[in-house]
C-alpha atoms as a PDB file:
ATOM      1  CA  UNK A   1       0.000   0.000   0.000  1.00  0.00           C
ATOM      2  CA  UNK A   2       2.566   2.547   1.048  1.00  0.00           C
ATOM      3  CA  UNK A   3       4.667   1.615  -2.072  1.00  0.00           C
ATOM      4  CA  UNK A   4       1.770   2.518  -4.167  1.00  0.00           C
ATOM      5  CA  UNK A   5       1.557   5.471  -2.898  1.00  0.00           C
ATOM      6  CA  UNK A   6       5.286   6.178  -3.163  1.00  0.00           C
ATOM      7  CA  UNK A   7       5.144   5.212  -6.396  1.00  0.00           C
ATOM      8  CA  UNK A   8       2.141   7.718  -7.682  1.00  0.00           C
ATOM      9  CA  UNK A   9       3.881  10.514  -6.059  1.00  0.00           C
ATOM     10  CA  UNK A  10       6.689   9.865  -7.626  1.00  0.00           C
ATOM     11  CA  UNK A  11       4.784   9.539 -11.009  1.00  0.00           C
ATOM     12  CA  UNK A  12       2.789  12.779 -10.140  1.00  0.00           C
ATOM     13  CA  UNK A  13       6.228  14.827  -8.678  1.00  0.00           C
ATOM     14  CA  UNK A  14       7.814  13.811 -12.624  1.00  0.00           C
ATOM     15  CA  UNK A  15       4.837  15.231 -13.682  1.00  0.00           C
ATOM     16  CA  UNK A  16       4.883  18.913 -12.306  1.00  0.00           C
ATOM     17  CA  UNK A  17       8.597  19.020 -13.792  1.00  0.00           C
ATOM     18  CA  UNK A  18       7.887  17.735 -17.094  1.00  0.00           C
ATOM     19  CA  UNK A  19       5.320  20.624 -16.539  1.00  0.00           C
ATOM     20  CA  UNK A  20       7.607  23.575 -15.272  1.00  0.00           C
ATOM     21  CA  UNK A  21      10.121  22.566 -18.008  1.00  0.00           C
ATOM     22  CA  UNK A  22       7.771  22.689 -20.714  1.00  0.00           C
ATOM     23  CA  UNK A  23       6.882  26.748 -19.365  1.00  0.00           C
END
Protein backbone atom coordinates (compact mmCIF):
# COMPACT_ATOMS: atom_id res chain seq x y z
CA UNK A 1 0.00 0.00 0.00
CA UNK A 2 2.57 2.55 1.05
CA UNK A 3 4.67 1.61 -2.07
CA UNK A 4 1.77 2.52 -4.17
CA UNK A 5 1.56 5.47 -2.90
CA UNK A 6 5.29 6.18 -3.16
CA UNK A 7 5.14 5.21 -6.40
CA UNK A 8 2.14 7.72 -7.68
CA UNK A 9 3.88 10.51 -6.06
CA UNK A 10 6.69 9.87 -7.63
CA UNK A 11 4.78 9.54 -11.01
CA UNK A 12 2.79 12.78 -10.14
CA UNK A 13 6.23 14.83 -8.68
CA UNK A 14 7.81 13.81 -12.62
CA UNK A 15 4.84 15.23 -13.68
CA UNK A 16 4.88 18.91 -12.31
CA UNK A 17 8.60 19.02 -13.79
CA UNK A 18 7.89 17.74 -17.09
CA UNK A 19 5.32 20.62 -16.54
CA UNK A 20 7.61 23.57 -15.27
CA UNK A 21 10.12 22.57 -18.01
CA UNK A 22 7.77 22.69 -20.71
CA UNK A 23 6.88 26.75 -19.36
Amino acid sequence: RHRMVNDLLEHELQNGVHALSIV
